[in-house]
N, C-alpha and C. Protein backbone atom coordinates (compact mmCIF):
# COMPACT_ATOMS: atom_id res chain seq x y z
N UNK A 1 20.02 0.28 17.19
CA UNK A 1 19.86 1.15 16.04
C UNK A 1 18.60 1.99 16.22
N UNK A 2 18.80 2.95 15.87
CA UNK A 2 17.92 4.05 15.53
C UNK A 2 15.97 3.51 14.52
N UNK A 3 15.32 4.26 14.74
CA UNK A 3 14.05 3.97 13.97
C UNK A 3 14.26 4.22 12.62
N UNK A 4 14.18 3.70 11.78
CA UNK A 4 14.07 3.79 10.34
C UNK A 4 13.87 4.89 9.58
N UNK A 5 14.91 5.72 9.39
CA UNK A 5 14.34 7.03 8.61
C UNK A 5 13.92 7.28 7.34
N UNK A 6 13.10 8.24 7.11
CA UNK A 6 12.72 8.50 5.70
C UNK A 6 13.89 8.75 4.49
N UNK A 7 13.75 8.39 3.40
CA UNK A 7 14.53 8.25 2.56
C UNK A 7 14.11 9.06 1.68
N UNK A 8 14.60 10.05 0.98
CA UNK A 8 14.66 10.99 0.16
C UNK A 8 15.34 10.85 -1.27
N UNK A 9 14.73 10.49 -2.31
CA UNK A 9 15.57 10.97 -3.72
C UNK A 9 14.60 12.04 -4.85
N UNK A 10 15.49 12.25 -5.88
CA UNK A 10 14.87 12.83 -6.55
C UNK A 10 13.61 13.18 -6.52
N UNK A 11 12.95 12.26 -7.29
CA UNK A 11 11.14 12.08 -7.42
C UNK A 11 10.19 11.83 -6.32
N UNK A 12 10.70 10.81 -4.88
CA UNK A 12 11.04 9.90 -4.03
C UNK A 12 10.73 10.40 -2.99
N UNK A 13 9.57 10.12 -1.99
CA UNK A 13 9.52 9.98 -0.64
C UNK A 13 9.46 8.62 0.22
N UNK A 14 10.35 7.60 0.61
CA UNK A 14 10.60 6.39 1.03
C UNK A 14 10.35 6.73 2.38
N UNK A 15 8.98 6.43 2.89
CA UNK A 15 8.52 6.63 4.90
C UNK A 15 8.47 5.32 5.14
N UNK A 16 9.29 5.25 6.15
CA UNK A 16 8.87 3.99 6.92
C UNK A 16 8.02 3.44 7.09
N UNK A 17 7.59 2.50 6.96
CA UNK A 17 6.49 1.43 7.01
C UNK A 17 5.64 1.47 8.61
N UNK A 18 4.55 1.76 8.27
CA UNK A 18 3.33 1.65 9.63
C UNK A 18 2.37 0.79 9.21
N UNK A 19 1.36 0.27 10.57
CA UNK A 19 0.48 -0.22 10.45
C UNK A 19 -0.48 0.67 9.80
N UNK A 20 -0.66 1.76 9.58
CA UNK A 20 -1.88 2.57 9.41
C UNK A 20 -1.68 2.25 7.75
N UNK A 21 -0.13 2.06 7.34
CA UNK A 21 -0.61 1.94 5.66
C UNK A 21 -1.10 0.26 4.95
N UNK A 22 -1.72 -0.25 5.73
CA UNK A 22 -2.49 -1.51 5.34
C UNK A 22 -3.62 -1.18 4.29
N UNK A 23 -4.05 -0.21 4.94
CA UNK A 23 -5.21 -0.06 3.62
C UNK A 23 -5.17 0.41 2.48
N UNK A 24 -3.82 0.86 2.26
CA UNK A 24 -3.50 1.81 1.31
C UNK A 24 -2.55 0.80 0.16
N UNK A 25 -1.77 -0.42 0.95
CA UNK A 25 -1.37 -1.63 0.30
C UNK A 25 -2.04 -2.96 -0.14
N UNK A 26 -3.33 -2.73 0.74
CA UNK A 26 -4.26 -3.87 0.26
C UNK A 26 -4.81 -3.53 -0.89
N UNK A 27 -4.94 -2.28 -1.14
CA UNK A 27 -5.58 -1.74 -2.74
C UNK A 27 -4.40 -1.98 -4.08
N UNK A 28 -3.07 -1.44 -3.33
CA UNK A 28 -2.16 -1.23 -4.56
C UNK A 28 -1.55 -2.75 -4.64
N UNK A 29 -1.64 -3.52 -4.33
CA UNK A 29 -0.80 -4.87 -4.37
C UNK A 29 -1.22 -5.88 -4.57
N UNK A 30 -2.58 -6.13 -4.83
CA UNK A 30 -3.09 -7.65 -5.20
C UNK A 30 -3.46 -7.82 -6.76
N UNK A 31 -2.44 -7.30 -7.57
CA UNK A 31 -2.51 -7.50 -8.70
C UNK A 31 -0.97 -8.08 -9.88
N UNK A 32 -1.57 -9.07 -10.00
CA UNK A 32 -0.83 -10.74 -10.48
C UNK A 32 0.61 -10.06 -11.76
N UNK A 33 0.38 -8.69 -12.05
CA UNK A 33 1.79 -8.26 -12.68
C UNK A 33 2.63 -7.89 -11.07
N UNK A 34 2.16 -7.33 -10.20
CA UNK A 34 2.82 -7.56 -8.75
C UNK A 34 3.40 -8.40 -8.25
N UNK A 35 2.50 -9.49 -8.48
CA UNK A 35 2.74 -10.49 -7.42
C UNK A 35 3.52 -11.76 -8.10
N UNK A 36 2.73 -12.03 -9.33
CA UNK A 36 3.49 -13.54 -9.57
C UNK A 36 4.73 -13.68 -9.86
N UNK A 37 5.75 -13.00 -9.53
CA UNK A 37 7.24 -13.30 -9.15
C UNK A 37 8.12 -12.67 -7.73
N UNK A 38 6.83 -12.63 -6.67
CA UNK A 38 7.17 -12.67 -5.85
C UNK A 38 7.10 -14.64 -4.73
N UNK A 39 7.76 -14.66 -3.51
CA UNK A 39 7.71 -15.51 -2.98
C UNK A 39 6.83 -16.34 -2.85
N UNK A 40 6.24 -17.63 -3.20
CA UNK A 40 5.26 -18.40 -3.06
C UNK A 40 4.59 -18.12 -1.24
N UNK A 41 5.22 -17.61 -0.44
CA UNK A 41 4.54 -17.54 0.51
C UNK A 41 4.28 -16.76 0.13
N UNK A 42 3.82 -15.69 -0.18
CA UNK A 42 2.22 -14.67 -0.28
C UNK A 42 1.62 -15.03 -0.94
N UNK A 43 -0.01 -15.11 0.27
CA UNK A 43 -0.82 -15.64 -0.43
C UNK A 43 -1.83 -15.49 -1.76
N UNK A 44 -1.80 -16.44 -2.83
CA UNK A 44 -2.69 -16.37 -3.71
C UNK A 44 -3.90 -16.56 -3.64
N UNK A 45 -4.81 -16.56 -3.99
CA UNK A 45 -5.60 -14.92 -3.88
C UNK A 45 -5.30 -14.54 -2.97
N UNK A 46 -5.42 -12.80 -3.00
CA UNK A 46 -4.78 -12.42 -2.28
C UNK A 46 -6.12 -12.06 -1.28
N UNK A 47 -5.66 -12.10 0.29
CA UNK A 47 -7.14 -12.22 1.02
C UNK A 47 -7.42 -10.95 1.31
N UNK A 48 -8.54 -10.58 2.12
CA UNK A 48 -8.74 -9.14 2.44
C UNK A 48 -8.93 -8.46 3.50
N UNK A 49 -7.36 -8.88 4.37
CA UNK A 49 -6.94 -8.93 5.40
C UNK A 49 -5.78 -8.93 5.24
N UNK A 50 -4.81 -9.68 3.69
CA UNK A 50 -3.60 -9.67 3.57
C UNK A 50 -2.70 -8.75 3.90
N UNK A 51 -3.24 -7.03 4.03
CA UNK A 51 -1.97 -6.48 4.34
C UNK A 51 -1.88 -6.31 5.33
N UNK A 52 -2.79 -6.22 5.99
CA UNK A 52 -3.00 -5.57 7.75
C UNK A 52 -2.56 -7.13 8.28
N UNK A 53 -2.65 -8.61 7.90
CA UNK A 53 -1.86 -9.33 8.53
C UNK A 53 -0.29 -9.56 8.38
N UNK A 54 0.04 -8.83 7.03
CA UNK A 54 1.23 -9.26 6.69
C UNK A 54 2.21 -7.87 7.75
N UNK A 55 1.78 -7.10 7.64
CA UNK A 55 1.85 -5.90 8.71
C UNK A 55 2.37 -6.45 10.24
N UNK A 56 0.90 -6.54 10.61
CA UNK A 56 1.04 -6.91 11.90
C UNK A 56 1.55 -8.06 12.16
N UNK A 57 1.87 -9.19 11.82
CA UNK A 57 2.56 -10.37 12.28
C UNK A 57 3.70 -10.66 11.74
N UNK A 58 4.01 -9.80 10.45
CA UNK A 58 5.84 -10.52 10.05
C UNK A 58 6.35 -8.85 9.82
N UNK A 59 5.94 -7.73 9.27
CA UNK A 59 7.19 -6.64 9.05
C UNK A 59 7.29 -6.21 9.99
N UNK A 60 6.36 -5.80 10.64
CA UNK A 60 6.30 -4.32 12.18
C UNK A 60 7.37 -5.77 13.17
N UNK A 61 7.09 -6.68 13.43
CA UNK A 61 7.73 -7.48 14.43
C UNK A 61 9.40 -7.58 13.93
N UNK A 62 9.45 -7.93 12.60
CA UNK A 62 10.88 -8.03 12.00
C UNK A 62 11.00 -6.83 12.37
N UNK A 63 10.58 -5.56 12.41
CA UNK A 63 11.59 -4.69 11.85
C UNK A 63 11.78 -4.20 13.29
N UNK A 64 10.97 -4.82 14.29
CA UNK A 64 11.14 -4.37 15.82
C UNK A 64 12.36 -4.92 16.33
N UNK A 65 12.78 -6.25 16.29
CA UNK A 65 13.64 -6.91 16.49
C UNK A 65 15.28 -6.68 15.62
N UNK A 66 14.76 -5.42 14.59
CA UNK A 66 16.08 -5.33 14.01
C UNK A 66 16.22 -5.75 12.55
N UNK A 67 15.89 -7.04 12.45
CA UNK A 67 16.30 -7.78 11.22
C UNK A 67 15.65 -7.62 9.43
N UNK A 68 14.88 -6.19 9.89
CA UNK A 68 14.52 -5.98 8.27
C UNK A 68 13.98 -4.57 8.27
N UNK A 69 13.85 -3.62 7.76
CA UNK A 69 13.68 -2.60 7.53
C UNK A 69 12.72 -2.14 5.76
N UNK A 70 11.70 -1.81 6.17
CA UNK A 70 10.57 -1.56 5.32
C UNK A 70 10.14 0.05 5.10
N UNK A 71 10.30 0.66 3.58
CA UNK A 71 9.74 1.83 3.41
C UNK A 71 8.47 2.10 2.02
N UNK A 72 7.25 2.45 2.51
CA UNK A 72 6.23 2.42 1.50
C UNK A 72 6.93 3.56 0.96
N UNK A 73 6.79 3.64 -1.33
CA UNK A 73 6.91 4.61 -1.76
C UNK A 73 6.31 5.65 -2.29
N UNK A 74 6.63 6.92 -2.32
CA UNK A 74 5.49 7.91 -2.50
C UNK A 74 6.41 8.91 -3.41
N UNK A 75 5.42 9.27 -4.47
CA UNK A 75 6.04 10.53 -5.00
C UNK A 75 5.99 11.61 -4.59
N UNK A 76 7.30 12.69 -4.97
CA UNK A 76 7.14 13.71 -3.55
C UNK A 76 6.12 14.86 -4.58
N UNK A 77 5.82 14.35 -5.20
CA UNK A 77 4.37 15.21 -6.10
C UNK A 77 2.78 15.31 -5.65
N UNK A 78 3.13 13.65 -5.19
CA UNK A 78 1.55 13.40 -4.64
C UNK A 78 2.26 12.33 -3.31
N UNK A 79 2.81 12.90 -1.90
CA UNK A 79 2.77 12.11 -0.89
C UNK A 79 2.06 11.13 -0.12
N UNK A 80 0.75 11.58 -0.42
CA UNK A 80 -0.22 10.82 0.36
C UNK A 80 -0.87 9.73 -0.54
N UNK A 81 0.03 9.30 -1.59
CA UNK A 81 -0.27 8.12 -2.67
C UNK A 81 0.68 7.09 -2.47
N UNK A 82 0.34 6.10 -1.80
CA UNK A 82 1.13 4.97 -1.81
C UNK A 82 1.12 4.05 -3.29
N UNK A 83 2.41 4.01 -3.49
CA UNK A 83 2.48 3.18 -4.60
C UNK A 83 3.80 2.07 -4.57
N UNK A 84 4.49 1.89 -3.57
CA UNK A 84 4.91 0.50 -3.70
C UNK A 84 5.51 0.11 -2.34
N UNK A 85 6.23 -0.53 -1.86
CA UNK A 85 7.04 -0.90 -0.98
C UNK A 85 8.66 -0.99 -1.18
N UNK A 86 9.29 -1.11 -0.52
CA UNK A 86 11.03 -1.52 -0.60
C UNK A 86 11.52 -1.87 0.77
N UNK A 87 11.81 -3.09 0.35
CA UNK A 87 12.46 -3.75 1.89
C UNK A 87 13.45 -4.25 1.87
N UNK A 88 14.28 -3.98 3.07
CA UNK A 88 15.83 -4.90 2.94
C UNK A 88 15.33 -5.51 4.63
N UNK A 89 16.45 -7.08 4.34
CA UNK A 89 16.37 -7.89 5.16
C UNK A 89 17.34 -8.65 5.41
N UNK A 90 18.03 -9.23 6.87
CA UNK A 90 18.88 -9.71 6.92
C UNK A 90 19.21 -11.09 7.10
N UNK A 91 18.87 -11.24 5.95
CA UNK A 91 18.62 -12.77 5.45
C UNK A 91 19.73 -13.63 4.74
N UNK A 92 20.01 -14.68 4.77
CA UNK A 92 21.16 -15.39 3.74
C UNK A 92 20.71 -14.91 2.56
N UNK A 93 21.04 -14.79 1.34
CA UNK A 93 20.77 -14.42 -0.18
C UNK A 93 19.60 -13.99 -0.34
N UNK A 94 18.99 -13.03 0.42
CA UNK A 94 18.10 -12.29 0.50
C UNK A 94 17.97 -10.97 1.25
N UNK A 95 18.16 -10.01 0.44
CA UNK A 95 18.94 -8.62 1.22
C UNK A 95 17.41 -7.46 1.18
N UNK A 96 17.17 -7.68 -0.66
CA UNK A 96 16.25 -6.75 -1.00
C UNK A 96 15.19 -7.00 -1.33
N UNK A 97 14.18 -6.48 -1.19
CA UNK A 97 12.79 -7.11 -1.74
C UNK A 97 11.75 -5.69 -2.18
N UNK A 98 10.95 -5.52 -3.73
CA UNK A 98 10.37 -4.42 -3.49
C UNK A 98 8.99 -5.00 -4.51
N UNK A 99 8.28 -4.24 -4.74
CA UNK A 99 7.17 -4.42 -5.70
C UNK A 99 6.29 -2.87 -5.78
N UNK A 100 5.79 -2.41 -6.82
CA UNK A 100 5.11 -1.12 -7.19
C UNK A 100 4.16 -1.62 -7.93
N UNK A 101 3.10 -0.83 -7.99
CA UNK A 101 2.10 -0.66 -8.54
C UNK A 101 2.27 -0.78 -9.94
N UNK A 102 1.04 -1.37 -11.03
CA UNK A 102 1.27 -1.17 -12.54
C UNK A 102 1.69 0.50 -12.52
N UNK A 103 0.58 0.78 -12.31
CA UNK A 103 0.23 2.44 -12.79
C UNK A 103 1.83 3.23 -12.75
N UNK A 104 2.52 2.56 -11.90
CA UNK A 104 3.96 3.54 -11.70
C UNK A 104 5.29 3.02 -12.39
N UNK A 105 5.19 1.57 -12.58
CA UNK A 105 6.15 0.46 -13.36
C UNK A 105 6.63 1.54 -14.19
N UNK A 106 7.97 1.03 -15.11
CA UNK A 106 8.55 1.66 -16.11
C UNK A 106 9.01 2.59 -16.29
N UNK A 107 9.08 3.79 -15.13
CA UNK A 107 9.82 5.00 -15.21
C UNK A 107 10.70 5.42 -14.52
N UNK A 108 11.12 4.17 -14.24
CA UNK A 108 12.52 4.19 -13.51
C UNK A 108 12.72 4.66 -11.82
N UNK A 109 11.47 4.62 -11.76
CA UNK A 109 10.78 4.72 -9.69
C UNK A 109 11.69 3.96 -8.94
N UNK A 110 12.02 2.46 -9.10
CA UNK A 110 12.27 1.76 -8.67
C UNK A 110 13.41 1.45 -8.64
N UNK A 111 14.36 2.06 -9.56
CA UNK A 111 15.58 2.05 -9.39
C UNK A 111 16.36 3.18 -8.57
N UNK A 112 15.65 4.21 -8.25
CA UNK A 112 15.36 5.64 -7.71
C UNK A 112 15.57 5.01 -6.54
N UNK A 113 14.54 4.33 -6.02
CA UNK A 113 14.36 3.51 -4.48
C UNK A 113 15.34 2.66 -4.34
N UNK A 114 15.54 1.40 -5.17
CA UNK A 114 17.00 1.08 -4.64
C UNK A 114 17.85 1.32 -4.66
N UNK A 115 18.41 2.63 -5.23
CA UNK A 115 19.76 3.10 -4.93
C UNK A 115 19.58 3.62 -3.78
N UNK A 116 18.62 3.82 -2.98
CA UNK A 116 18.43 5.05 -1.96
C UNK A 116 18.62 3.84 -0.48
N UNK A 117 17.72 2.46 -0.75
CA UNK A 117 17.91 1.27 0.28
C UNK A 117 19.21 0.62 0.44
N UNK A 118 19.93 0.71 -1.22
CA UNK A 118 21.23 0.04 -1.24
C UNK A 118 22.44 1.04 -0.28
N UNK A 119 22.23 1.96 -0.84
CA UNK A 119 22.99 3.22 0.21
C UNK A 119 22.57 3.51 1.44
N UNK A 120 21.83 2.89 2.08
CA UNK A 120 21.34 2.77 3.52
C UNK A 120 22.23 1.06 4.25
N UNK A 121 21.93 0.59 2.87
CA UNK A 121 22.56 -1.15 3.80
C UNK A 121 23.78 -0.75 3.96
N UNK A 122 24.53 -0.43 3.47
CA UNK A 122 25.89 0.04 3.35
C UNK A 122 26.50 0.99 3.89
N UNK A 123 25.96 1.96 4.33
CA UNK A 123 26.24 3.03 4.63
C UNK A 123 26.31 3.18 6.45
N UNK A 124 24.76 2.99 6.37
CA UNK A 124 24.42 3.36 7.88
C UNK A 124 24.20 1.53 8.33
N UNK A 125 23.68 0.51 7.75
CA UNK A 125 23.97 -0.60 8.10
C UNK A 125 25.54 -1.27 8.10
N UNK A 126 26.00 -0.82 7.31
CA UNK A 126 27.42 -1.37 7.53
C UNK A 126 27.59 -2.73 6.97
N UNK A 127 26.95 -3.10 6.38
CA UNK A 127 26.95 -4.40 5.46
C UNK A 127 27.96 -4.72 4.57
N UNK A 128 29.00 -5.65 4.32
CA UNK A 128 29.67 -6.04 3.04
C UNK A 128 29.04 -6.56 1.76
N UNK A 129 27.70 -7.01 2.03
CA UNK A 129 27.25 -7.36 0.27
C UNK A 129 25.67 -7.12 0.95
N UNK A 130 25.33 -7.06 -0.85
CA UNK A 130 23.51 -7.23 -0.98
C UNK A 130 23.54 -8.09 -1.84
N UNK A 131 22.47 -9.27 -1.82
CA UNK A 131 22.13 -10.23 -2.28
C UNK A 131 20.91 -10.10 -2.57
N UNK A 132 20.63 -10.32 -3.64
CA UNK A 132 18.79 -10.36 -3.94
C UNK A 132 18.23 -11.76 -5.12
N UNK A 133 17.61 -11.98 -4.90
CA UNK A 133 17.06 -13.57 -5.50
C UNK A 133 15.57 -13.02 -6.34
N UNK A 134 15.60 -13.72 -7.28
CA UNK A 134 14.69 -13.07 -8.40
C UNK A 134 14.29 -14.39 -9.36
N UNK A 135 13.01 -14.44 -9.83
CA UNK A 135 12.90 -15.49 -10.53
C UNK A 135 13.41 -14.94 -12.09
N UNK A 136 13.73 -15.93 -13.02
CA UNK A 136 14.57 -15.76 -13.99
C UNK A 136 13.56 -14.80 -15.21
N UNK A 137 12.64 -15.34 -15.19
CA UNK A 137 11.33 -14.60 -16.33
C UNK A 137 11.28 -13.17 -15.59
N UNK A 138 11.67 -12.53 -14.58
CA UNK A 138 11.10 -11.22 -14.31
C UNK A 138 12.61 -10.65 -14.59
N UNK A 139 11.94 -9.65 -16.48
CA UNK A 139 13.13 -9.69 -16.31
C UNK A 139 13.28 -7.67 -16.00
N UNK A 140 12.00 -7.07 -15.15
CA UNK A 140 12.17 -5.69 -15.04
C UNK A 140 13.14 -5.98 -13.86
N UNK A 141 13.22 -7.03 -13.21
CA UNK A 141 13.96 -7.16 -11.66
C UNK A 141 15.49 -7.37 -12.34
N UNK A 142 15.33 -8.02 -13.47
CA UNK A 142 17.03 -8.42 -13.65
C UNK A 142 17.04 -7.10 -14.13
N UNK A 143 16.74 -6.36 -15.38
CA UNK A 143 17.75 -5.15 -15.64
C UNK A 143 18.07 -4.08 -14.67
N UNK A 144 16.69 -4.06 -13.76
CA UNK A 144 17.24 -3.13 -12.62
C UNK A 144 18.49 -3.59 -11.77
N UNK A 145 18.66 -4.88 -11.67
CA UNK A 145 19.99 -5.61 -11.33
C UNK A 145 21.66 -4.95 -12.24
N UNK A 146 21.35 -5.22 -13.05
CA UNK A 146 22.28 -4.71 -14.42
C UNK A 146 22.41 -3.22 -14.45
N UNK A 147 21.69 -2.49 -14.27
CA UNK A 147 21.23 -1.23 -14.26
C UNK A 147 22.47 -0.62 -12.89
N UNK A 148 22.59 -1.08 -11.64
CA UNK A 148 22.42 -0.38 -10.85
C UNK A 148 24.15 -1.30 -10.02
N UNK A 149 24.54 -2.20 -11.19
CA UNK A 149 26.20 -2.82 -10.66
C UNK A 149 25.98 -4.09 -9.83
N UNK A 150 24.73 -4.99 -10.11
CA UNK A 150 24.63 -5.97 -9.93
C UNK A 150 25.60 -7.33 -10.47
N UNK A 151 25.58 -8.31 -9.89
CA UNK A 151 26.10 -9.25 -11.06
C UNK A 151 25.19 -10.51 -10.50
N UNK A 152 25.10 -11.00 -11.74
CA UNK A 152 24.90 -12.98 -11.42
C UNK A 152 25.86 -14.00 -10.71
N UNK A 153 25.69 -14.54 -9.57
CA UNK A 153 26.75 -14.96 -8.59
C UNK A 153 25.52 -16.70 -8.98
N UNK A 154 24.70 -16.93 -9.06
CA UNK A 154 23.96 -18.23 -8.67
C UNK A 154 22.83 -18.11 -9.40
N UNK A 155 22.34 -19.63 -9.75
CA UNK A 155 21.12 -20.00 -9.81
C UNK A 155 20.41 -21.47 -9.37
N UNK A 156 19.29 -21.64 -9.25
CA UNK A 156 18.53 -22.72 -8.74
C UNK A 156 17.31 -22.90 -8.86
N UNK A 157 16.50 -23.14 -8.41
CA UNK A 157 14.82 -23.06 -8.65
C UNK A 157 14.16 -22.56 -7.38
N UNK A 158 13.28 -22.15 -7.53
CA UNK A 158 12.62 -21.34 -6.59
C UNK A 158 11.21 -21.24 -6.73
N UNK A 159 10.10 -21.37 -5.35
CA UNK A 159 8.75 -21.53 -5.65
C UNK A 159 8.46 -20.06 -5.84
N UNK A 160 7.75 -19.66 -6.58
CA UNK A 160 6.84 -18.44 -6.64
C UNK A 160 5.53 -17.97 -6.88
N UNK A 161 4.52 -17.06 -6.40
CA UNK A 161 3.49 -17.28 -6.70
C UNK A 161 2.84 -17.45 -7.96
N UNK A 162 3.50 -17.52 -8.95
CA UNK A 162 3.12 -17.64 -10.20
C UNK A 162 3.73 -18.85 -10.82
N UNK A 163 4.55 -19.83 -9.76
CA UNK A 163 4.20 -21.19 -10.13
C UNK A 163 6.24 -21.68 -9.11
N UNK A 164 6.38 -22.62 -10.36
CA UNK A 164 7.91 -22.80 -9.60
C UNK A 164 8.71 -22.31 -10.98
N UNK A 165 9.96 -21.40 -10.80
CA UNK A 165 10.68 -21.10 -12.12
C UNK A 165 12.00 -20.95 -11.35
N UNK A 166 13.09 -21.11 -12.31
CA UNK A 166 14.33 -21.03 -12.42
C UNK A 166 14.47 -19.69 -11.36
N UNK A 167 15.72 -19.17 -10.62
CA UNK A 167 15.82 -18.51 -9.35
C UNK A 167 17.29 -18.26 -9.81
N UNK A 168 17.54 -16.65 -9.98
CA UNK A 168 18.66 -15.97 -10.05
C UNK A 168 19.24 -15.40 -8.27
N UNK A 169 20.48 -15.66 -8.10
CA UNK A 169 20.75 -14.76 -7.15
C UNK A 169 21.58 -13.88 -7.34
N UNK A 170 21.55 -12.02 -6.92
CA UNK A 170 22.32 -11.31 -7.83
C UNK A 170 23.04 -10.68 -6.49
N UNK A 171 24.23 -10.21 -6.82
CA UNK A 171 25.08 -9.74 -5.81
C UNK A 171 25.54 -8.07 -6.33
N UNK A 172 25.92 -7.46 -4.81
CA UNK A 172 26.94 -6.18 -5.19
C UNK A 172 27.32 -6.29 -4.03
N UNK A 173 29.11 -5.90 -4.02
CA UNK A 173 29.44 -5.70 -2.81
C UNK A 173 29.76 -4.23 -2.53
N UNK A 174 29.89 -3.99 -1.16
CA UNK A 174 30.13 -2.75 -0.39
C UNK A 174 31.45 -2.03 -1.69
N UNK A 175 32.27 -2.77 -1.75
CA UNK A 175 33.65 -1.99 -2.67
C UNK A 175 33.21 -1.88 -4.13
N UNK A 176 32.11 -2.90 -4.62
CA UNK A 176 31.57 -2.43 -5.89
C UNK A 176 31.19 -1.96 -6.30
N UNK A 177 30.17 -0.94 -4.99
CA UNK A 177 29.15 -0.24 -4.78
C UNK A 177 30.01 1.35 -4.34
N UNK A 178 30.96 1.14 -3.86
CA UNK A 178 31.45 2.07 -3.57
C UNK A 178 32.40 2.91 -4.72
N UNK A 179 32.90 1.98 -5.62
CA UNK A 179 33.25 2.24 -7.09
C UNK A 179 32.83 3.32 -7.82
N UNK A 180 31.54 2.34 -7.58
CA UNK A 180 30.51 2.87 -8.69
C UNK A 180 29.86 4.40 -8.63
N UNK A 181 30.17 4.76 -7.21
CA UNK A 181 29.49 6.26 -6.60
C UNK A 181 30.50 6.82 -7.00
């Protein structure tokens, strides 16, 4: 496969993920409306080195090998402002993964971006489903779920950095998704 291309919507500049934007994610991301319903592996506190290691030793290598694909997001107003991430991965019940900044939360950024990643897994990945796992209290992650032709397929418990809570897994498939366009 090809290098990861930029993703374009509306508001939306989605660039592929580099090492050079470590410094620009170590500022926007160590803050606990971010983080505490993400995966208990990232670390709490967050260190100050966290992005440039999380960079260099698990995305740039995943995404060398194929198995995950990462785009920092930028408004195409102000490009050179990083304000969140969006990643898909080819993982058992784990497809999508994203997080944004407070300052940008709530205006519907993020649903902008995953329609733009979901239409990439599908499209140019060739995937039959997306699966995404979410702790049950976050619930901007579930309506964007609801929002965008998700459904509830599972639940279980799940560690997260903001402790251990109940663990949704939400599904869409390729023909549900294709419906829906």
């Amino acid at each position: 496969m090809d290098a990861t291309p930029a993703l374009y919507t509306e508001r939306l500049i989605l660039r592929p993920l580099e090492l050079a934007d470590a410094e620009a994610i170590q500022q926007q991301f160590p803050h606990w409306e971010v983080v505490r319903y993400l995966n208990a592996l990232v670390p709490w506190p967050y260190p100050a080195d966290g992005a440039l290691t999380y960079l260099r030793d698990n995305a740039l290598p995943a995404i060398a090998r194929g198995e995950e694909w990462h785009w920092t997001i930028r408004l195409k107003s102000a490009p050179g402002q990083l304000i969140g991430n969006i990643s898909l991965m080819n993982e058992q019940d784990n497809n999508r993964g994203f997080w944004l900044a407070p300052k940008w939360q709530g205006q519907g950024l993020m649903t902008e971006a995953s329609e733009a990643v979901t239409a990439y897994w599908f499209e140019t990945l060739g995937q039959d489903v997306l699966r995404v796992p979410k702790a049950v209290p976050n619930m901007g992650s579930r309506k964007l779920s609801e929002r965008t032709g998700m459904r509830l397929i599972g639940t279980d418990g799940g560690d997260f950095v903001g402790g251990r809570f109940a663990k949704e897994i939400w599904e869409i498939t390729r023909q549900e998704w294709l419906q829906r366009r």
